[in-house]
C-alpha atoms as a PDB file:
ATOM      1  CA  UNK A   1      13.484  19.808  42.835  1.00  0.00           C
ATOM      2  CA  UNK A   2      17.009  17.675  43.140  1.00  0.00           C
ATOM      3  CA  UNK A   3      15.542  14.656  41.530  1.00  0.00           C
ATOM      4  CA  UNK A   4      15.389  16.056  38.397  1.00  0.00           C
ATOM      5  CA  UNK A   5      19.318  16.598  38.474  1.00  0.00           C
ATOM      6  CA  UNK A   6      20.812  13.682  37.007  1.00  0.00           C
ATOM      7  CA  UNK A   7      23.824  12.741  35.764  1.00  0.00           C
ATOM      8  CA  UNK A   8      22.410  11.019  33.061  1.00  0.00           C
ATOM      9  CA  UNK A   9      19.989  14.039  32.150  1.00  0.00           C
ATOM     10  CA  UNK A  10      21.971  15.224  28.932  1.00  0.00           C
ATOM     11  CA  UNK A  11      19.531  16.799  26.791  1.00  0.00           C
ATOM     12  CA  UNK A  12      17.290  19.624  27.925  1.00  0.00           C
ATOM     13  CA  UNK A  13      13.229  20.153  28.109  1.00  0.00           C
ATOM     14  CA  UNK A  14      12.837  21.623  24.017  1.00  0.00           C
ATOM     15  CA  UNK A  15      15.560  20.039  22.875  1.00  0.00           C
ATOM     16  CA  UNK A  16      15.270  18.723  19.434  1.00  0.00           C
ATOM     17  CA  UNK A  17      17.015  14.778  19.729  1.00  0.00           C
ATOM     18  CA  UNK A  18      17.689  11.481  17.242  1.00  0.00           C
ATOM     19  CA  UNK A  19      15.912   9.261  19.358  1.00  0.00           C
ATOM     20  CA  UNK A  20      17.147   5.721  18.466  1.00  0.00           C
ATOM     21  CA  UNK A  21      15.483   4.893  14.622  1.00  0.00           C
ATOM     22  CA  UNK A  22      12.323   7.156  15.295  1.00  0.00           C
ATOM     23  CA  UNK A  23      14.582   9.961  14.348  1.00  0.00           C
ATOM     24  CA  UNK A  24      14.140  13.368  15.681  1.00  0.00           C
ATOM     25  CA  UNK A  25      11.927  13.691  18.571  1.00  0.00           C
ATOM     26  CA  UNK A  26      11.371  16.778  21.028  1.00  0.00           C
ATOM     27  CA  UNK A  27      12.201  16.243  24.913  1.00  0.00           C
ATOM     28  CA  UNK A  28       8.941  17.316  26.259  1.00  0.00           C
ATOM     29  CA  UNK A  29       9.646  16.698  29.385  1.00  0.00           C
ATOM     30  CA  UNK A  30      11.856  14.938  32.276  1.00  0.00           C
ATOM     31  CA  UNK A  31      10.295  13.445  35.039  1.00  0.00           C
ATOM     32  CA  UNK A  32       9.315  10.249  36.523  1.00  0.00           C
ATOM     33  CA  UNK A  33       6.589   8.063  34.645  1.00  0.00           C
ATOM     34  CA  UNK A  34       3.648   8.758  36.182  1.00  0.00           C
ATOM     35  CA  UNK A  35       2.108   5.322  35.962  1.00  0.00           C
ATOM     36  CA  UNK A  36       1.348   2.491  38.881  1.00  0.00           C
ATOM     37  CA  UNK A  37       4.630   0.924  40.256  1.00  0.00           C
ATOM     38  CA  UNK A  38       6.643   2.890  38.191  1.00  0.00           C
ATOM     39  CA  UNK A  39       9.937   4.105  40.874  1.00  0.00           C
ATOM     40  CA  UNK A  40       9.613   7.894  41.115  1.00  0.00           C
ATOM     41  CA  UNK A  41      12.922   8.391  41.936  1.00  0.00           C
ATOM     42  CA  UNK A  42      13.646   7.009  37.860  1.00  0.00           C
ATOM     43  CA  UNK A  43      14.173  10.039  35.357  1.00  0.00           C
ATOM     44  CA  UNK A  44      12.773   9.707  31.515  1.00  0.00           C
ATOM     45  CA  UNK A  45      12.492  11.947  28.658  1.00  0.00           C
ATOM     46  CA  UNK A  46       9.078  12.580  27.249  1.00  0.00           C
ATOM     47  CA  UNK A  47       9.602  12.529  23.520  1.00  0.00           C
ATOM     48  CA  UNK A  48       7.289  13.794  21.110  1.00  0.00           C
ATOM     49  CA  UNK A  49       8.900  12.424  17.287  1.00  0.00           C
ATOM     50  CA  UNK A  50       8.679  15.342  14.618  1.00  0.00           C
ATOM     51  CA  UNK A  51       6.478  12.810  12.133  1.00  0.00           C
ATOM     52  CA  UNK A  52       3.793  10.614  13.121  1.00  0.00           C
ATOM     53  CA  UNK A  53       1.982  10.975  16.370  1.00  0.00           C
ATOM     54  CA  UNK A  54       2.245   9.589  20.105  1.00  0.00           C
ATOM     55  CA  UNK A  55       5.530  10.099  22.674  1.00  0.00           C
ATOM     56  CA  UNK A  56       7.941   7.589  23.594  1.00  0.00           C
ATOM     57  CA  UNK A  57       9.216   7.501  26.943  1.00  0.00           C
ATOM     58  CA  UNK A  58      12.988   6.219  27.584  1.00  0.00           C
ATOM     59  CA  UNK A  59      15.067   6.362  30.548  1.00  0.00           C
ATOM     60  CA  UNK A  60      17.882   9.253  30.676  1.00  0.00           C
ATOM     61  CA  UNK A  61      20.499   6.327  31.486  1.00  0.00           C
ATOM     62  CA  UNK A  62      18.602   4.514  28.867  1.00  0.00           C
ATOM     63  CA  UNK A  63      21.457   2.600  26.175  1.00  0.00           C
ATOM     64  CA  UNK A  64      19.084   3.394  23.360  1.00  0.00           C
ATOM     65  CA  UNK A  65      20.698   5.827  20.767  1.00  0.00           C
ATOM     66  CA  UNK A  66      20.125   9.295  21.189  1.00  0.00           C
ATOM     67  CA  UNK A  67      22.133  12.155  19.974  1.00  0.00           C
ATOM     68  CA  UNK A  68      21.487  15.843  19.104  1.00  0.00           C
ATOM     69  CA  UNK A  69      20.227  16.786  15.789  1.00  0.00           C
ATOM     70  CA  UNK A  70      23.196  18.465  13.325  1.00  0.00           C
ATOM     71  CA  UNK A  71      24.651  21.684  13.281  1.00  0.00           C
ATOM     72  CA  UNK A  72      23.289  23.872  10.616  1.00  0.00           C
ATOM     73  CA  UNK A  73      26.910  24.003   9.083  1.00  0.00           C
ATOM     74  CA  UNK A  74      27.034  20.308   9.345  1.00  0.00           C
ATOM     75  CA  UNK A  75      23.619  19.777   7.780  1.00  0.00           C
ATOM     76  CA  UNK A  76      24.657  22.323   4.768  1.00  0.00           C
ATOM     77  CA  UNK A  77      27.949  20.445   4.048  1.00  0.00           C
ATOM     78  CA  UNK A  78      25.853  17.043   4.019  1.00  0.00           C
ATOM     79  CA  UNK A  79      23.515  17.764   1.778  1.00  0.00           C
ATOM     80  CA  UNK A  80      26.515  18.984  -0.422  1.00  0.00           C
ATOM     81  CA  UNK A  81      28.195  15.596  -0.272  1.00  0.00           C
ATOM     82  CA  UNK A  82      24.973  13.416  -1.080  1.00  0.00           C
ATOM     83  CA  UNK A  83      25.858  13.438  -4.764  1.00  0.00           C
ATOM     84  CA  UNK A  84      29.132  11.648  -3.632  1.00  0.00           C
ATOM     85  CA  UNK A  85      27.406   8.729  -1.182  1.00  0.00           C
ATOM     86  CA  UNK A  86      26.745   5.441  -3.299  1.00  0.00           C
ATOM     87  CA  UNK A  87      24.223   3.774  -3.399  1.00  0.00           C
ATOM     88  CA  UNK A  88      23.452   0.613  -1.162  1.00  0.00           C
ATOM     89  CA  UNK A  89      23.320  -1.974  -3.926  1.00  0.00           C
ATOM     90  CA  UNK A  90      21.904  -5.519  -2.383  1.00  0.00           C
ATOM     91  CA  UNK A  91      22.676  -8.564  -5.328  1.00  0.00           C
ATOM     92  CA  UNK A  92      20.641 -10.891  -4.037  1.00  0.00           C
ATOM     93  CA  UNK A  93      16.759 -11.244  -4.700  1.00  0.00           C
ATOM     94  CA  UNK A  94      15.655 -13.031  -1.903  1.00  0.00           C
ATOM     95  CA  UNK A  95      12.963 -10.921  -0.125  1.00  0.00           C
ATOM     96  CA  UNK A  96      14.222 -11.598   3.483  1.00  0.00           C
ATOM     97  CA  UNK A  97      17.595 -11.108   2.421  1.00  0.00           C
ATOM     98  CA  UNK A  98      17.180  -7.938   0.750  1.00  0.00           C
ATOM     99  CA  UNK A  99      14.990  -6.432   3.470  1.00  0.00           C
ATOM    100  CA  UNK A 100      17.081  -7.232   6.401  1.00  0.00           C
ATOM    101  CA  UNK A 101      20.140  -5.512   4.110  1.00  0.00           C
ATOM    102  CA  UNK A 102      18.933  -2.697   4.376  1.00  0.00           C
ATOM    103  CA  UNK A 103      17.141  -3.094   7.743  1.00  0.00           C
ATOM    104  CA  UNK A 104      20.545  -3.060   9.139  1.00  0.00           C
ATOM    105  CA  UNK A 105      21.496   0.244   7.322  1.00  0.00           C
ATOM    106  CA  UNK A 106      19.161   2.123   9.905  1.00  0.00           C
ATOM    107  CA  UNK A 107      20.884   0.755  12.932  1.00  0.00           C
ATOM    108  CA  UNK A 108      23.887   2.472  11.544  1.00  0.00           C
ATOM    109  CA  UNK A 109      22.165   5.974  12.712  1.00  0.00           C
ATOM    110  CA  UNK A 110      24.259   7.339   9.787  1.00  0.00           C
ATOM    111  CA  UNK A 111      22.549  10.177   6.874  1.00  0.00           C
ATOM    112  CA  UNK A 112      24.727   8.772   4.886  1.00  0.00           C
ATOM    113  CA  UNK A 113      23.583   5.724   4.944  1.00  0.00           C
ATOM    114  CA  UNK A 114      19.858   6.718   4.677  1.00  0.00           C
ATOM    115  CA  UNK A 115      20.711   8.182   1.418  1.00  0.00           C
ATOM    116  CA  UNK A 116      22.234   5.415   0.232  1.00  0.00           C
ATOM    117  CA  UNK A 117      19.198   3.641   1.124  1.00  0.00           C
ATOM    118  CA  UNK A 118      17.042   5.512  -0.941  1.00  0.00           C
ATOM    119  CA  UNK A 119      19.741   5.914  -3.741  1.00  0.00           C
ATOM    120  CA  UNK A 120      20.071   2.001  -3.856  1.00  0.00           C
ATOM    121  CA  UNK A 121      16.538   0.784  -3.086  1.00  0.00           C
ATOM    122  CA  UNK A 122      15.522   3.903  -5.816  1.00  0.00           C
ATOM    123  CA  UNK A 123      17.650   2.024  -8.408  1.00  0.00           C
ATOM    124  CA  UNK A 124      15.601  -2.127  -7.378  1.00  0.00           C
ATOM    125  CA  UNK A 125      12.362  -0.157  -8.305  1.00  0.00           C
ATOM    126  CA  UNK A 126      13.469   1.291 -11.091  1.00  0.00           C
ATOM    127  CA  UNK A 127      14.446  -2.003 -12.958  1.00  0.00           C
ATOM    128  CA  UNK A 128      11.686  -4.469 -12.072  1.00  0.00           C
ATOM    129  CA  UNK A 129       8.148  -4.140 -13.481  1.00  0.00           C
ATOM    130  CA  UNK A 130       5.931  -4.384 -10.114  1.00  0.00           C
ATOM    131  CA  UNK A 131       6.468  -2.011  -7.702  1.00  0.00           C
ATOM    132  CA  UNK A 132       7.526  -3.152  -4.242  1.00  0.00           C
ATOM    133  CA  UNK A 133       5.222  -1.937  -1.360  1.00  0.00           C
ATOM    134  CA  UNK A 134       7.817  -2.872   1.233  1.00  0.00           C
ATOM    135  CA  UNK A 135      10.372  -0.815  -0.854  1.00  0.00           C
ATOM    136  CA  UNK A 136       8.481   2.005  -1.211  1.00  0.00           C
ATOM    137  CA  UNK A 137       7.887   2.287   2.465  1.00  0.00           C
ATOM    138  CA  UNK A 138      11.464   1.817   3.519  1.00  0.00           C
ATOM    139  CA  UNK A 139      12.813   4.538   1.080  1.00  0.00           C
ATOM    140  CA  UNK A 140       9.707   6.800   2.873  1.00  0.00           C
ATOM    141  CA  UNK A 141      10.957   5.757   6.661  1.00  0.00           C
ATOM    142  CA  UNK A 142      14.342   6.969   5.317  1.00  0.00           C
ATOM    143  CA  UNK A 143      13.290   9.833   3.881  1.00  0.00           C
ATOM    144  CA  UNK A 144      11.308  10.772   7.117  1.00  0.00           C
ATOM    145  CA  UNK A 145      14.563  10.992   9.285  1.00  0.00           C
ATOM    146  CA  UNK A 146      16.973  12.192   6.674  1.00  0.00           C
ATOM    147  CA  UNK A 147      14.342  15.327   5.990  1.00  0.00           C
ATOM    148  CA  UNK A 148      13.233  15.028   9.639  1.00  0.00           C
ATOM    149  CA  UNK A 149      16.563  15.864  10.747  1.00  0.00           C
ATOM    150  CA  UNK A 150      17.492  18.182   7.675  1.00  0.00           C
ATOM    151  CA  UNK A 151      14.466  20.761   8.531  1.00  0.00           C
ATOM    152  CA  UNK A 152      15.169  21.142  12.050  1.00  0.00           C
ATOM    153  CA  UNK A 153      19.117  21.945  11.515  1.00  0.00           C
ATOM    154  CA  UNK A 154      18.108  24.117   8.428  1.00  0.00           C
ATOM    155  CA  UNK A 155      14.993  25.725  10.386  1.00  0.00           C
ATOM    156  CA  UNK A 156      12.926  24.886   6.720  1.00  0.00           C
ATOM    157  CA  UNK A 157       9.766  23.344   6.153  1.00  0.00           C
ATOM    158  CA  UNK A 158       9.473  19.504   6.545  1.00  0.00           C
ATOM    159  CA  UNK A 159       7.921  19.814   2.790  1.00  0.00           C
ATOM    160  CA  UNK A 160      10.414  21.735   1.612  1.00  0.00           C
ATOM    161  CA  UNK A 161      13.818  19.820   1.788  1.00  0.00           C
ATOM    162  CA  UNK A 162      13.343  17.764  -0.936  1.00  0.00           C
ATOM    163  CA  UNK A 163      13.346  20.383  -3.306  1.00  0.00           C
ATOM    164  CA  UNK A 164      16.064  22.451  -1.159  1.00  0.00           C
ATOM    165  CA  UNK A 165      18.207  18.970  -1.967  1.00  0.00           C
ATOM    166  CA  UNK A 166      17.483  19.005  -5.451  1.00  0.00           C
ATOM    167  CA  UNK A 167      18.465  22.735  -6.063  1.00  0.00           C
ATOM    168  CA  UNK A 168      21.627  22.406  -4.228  1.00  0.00           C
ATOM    169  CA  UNK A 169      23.025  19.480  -5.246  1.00  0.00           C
ATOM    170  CA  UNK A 170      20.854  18.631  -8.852  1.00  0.00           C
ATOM    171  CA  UNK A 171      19.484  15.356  -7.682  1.00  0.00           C
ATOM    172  CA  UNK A 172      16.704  14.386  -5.868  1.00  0.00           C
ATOM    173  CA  UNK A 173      16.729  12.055  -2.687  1.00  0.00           C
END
């Protein structure tokens, strides 16, 4: 069927994708949208996300982020540098100011960046006396695409890359 040879089509049906900051999602399939008034002639992927439930559906020109998940070479050297990433420190206690610092380190699309997420909003916890619920779930949003992304390029466990991070490197993320 020609329509379903785009130029935009860059990803294949089983291909394991970053999809914006849902991180990594399985093209399920490529095809119009099947819904009323929706132009059949207009391509999206059909992405199932690797945690949580539902599909997302984005157009293959679509400007959203979307890039292929690491190399397994790439995804063994990272987790050999996170010892080495700092982590993101935000000074100032107001709560809209803090969470929209680190709101902004997921547009970055950057591991790196996730870990120093976790590092730095690890460290807030650690020094106040109540426990932040909002804190608590960022660092686990983090952790869900940095060890999404980790198990598929290391073909391990979801559950298991914690631990894999923590014998390799002697910390735990």
């Amino acid at each position: 069927m020609s329509v379903l040879k785009s130029e935009f089509n860059m990803y294949s049906v089983g291909e394991k994708i970053i999809y914006g900051e849902s991180g990594v999602c399985t093209v399920d399939k490529i095809a119009p949208l099947e819904i009323s008034g929706s132009s059949p002639d207009k391509l999206f992927y059909h992405l199932t996300p690797l945690i949580g439930s539902g599909m997302f559906f984005t157009p293959v020109d679509s400007a959203t982020y979307m890039r292929p998940v690491m190399s397994r070479e790439d995804a063994e050297a990272f987790v050999l540098s996170i010892p080495g990433i700092s982590p993101a420190i935000c000074n100032d206690n107001r709560f809209n100011h803090v969470d929209s610092f680190y709101r902004e380190r997921f547009k970055t699309h950057s591991l790196e960046d996730l870990v120093s997420v976790i590092k730095g909003l690890s460290i807030r916890l650690s020094e106040k006396k109540t426990r932040s619920t909002r804190a608590e779930a960022t660092i686990r949003r983090a952790k869900d695409i940095l060890y999404g992304e980790l198990s598929v390029s290391l073909d391990m466990d979801l559950k298991t890359i914690e631990s894999y991070i923590c014998e390799k490197t002697g910390i735990s993320v």
